[in-house]
N, C-alpha and C. Protein backbone atom coordinates (compact mmCIF):
# COMPACT_ATOMS: atom_id res chain seq x y z
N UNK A 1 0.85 -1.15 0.00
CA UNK A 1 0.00 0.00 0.00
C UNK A 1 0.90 1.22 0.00
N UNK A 2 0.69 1.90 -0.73
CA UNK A 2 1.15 3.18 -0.85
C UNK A 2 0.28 4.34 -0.46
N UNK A 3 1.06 5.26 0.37
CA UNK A 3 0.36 6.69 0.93
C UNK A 3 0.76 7.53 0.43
N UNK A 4 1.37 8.08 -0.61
CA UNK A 4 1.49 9.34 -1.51
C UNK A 4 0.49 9.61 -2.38
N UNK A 5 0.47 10.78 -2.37
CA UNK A 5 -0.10 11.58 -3.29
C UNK A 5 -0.03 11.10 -5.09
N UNK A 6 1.14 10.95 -4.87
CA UNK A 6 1.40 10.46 -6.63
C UNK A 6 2.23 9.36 -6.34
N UNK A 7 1.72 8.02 -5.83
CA UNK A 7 2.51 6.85 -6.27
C UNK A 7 2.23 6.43 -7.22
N UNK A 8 3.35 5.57 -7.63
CA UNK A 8 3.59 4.51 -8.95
C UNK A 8 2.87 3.68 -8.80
N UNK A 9 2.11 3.08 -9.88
CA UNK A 9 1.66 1.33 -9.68
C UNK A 9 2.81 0.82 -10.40
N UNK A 10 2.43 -0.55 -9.97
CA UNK A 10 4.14 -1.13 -10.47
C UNK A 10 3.38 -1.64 -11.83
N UNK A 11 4.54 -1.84 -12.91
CA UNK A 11 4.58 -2.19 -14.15
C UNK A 11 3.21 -3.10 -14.43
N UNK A 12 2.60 -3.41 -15.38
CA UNK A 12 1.45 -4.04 -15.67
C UNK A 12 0.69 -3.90 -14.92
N UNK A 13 0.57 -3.43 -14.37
CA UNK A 13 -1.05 -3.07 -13.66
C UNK A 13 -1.58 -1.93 -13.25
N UNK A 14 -3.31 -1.97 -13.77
CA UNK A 14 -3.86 -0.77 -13.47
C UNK A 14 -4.66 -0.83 -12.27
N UNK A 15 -4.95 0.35 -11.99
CA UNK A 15 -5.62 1.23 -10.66
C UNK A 15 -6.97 0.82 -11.10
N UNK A 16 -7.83 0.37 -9.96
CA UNK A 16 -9.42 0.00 -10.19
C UNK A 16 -9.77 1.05 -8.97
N UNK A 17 -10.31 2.05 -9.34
CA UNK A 17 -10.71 3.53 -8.16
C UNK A 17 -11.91 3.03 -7.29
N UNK A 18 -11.98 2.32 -5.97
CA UNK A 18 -12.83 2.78 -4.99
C UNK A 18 -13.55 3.73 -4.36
N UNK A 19 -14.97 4.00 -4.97
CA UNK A 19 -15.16 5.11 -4.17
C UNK A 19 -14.63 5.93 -2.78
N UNK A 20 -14.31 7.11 -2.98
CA UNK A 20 -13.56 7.55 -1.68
C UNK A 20 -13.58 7.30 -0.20
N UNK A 21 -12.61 7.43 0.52
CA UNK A 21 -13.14 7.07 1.66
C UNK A 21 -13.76 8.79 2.27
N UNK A 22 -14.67 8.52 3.04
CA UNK A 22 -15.90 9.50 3.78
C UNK A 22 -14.60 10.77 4.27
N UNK A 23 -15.32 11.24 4.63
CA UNK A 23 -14.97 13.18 5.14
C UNK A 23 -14.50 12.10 6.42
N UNK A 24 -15.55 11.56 7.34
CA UNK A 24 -15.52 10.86 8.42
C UNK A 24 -15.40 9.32 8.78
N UNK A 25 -14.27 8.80 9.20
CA UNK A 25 -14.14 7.51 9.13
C UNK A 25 -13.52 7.29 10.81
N UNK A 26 -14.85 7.11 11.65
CA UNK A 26 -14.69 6.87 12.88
C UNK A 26 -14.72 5.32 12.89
N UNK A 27 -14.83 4.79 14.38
CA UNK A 27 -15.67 3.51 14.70
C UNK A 27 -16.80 2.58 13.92
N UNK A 28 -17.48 3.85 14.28
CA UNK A 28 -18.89 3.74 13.81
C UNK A 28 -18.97 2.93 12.39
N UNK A 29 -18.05 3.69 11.54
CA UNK A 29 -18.19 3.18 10.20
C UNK A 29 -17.28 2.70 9.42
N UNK A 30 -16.05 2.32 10.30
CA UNK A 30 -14.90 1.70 10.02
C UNK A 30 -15.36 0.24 9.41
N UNK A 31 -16.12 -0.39 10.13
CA UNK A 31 -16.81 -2.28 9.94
C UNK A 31 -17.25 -1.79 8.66
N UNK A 32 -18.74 -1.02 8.12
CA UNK A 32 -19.09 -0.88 7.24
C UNK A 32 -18.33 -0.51 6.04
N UNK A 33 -17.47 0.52 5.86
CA UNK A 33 -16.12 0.47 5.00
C UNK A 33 -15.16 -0.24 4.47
N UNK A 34 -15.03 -1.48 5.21
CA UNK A 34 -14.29 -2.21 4.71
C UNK A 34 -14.92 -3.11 4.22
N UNK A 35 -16.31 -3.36 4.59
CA UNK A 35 -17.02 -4.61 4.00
C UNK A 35 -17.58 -3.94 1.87
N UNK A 36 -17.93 -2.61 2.04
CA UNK A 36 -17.43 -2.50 0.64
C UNK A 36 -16.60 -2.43 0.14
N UNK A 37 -15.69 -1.83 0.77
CA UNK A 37 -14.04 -2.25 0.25
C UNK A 37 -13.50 -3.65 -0.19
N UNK A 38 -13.69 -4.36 0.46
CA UNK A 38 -13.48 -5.54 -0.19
C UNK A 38 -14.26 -6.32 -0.85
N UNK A 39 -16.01 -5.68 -1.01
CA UNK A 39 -16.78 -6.21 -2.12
C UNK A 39 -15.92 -5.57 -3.56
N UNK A 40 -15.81 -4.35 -3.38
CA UNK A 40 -15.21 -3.78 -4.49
C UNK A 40 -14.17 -4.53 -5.05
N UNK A 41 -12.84 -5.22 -4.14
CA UNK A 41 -11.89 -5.60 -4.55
C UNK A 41 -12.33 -7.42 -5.23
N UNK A 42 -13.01 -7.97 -4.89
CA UNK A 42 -13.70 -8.93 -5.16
C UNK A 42 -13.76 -8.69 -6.34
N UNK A 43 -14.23 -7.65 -7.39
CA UNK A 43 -14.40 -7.38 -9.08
C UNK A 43 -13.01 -6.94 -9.30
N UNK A 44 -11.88 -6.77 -8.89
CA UNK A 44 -10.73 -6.88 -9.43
C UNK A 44 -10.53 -8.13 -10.33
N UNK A 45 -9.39 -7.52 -11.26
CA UNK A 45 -8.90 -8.59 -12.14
C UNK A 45 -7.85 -8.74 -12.00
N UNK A 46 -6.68 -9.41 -12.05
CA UNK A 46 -6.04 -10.03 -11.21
C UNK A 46 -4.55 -8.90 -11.63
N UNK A 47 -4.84 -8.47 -12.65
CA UNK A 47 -3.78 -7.06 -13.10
C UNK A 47 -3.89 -5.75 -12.40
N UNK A 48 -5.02 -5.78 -11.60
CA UNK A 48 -5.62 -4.40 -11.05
C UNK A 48 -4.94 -4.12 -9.14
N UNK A 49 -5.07 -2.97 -9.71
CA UNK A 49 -4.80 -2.45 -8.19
C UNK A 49 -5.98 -1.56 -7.39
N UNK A 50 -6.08 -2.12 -6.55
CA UNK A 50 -7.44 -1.38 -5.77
C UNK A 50 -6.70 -0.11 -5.11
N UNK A 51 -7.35 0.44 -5.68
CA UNK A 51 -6.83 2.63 -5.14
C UNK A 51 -8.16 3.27 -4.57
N UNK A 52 -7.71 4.04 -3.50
CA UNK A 52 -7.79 4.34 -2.10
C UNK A 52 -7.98 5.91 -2.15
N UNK A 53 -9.10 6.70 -2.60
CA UNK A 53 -8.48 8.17 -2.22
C UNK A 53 -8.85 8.81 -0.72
N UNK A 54 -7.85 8.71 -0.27
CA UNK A 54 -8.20 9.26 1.21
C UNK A 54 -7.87 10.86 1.45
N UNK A 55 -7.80 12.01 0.19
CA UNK A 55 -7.93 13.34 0.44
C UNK A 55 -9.15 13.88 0.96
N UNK A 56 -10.42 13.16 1.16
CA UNK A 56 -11.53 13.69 1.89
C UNK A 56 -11.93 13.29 3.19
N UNK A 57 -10.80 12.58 3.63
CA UNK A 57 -11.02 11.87 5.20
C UNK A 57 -9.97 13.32 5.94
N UNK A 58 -10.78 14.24 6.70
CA UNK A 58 -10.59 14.69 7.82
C UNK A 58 -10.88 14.39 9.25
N UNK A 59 -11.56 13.67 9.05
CA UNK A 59 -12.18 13.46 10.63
C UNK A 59 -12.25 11.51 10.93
N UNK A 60 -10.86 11.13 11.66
CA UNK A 60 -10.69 10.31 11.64
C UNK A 60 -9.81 9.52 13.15
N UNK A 61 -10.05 8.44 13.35
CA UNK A 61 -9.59 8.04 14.47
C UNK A 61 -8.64 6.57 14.50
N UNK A 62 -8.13 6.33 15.22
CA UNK A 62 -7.43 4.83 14.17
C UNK A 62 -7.95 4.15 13.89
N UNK A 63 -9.70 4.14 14.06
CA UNK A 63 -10.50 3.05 13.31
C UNK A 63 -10.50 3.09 11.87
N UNK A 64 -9.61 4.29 11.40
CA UNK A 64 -9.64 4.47 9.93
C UNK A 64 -8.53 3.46 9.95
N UNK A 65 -6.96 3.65 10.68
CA UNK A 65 -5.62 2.90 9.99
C UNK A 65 -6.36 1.25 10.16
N UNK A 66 -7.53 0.86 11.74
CA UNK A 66 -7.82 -0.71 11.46
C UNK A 66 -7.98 -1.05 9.94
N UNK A 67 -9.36 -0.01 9.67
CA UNK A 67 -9.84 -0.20 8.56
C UNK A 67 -8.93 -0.46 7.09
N UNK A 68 -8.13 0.14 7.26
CA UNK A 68 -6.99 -0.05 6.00
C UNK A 68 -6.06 -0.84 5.87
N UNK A 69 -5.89 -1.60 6.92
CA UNK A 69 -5.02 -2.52 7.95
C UNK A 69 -5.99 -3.71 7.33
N UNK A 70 -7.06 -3.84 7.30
CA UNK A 70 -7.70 -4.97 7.24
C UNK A 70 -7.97 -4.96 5.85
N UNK A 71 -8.27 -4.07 4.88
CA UNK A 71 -8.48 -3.94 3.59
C UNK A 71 -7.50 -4.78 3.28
N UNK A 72 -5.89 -4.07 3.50
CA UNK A 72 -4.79 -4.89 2.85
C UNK A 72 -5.02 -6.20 3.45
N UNK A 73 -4.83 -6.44 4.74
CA UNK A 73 -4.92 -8.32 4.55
C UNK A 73 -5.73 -9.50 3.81
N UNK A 74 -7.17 -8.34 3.24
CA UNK A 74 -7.72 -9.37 2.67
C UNK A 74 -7.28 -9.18 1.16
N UNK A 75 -6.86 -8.00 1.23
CA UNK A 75 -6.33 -7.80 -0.22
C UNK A 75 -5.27 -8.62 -0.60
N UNK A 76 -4.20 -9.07 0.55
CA UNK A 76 -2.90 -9.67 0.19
C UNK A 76 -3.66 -11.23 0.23
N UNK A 77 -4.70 -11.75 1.08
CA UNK A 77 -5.04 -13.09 1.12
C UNK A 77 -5.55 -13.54 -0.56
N UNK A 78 -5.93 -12.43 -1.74
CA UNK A 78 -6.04 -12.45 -2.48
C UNK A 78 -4.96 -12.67 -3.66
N UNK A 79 -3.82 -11.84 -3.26
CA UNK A 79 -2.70 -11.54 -4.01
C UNK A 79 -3.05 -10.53 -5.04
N UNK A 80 -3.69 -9.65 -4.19
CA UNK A 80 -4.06 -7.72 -4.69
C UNK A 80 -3.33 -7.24 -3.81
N UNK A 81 -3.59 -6.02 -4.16
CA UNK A 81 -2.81 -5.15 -3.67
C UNK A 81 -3.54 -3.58 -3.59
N UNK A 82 -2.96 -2.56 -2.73
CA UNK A 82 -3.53 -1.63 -2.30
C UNK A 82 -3.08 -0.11 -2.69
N UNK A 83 -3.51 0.84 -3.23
CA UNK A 83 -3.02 1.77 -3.48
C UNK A 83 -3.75 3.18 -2.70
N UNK A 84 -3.06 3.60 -1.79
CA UNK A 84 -3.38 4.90 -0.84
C UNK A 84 -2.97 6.16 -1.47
N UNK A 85 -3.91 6.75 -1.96
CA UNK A 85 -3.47 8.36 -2.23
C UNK A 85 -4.34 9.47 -1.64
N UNK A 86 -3.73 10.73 -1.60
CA UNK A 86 -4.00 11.64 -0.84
C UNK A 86 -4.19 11.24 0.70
N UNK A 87 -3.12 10.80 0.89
CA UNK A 87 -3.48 10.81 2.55
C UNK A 87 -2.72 12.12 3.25
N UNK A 88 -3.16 12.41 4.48
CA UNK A 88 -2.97 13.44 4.79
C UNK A 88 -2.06 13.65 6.13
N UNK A 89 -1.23 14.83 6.22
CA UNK A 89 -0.17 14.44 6.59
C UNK A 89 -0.43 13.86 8.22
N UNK A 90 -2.12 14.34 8.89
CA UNK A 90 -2.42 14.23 10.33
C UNK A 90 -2.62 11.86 10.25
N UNK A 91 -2.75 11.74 8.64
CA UNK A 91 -3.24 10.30 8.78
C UNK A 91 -2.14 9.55 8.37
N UNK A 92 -0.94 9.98 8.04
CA UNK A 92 0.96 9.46 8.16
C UNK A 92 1.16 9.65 9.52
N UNK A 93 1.00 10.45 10.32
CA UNK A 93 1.38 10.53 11.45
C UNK A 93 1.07 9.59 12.67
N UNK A 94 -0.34 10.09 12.43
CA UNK A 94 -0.95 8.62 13.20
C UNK A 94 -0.51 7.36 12.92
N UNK A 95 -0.56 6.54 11.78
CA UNK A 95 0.26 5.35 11.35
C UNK A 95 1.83 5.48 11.87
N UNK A 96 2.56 6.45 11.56
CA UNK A 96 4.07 6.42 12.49
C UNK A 96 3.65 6.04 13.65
N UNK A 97 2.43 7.09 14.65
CA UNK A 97 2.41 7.07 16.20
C UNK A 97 1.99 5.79 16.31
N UNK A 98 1.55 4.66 15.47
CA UNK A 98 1.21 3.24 15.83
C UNK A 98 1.84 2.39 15.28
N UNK A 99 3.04 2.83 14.55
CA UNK A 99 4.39 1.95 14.59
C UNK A 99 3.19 0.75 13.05
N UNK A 100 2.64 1.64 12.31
CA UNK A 100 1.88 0.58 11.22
C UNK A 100 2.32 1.15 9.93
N UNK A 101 3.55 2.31 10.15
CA UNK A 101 3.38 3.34 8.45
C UNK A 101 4.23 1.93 7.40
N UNK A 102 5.12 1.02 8.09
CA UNK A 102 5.86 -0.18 7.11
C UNK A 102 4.78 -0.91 6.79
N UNK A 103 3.86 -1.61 7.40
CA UNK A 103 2.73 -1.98 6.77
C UNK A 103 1.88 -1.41 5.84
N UNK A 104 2.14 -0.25 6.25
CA UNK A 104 0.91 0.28 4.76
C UNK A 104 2.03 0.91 3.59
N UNK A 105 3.15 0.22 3.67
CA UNK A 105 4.36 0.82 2.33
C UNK A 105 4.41 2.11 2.41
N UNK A 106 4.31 2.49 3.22
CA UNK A 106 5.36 4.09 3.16
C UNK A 106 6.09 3.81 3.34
C-alpha cells in the first residue's frame, strides 16, 4: 500500500478507483467500509490495483488505519494489492504514532 499523493503502480497493472473514503471515518463506520471495500476488490482482475483516495477523510480516528489494515490483509489473502493516495499528513502521522506506516508501504 502506498500513501502518496502520486505513487507509482508497479509495471502491468492498473488502478481499479474505490469510491472515496468519507470526510468521516470513525468507529462507527470503520466495519461498514471495509465490507465495501473488499466487495469492491472482489471485481478486481487479477492485473488491477485497488486505489484508495483518502484526500476527503478529515475526521478520523485509528479506526480508519484498522480499517486499511484490514483492507490490505484481505487484499494480500487475495494476491491484490492496495493503493493509498492523498493521505494526509495528520493520517501518516498517526500510522508512524502506531508503529503501522511499514505496513501500509510508506
Amino acid at each position: 500500500m502506498t500513501m502518496s499523493a502520486a505513487s507509482a503502480v508497479p509495471m502491468g497493472l492498473t488502478v481499479a478507483v474505490l469510491p472515496d473514503l468519507p470526510a468521516t471515518l470513525l468507529h462507527g463506520q470503520a466495519v461498514a467500509w471495509v465490507r465495501v471495500a473488499l466487495e469492491a476488490a472482489r471485481k478486481l482482475r487479477a492485473d488491477q490495483v485497488l486505489g484508495v483516495n483518502a484526500s476527503a477523510l478529515t475526521r478520523f480516528d485509528s479506526s480508519a488505519l484498522a480499517a486499511l489494515l484490514e483492507l490490505r490483509r484481505g487484499l494480500q489473502a487475495r494476491q491484490q494489492s492496495l493503493q493509498l493516495v492523498g493521505a494526509s499528513p495528520r493520517l501518516l502521522e498517526l500510522a508512524a504514532l502506531y508503529g503501522v506506516t511499514e505496513l501500509l508501504g510508506t
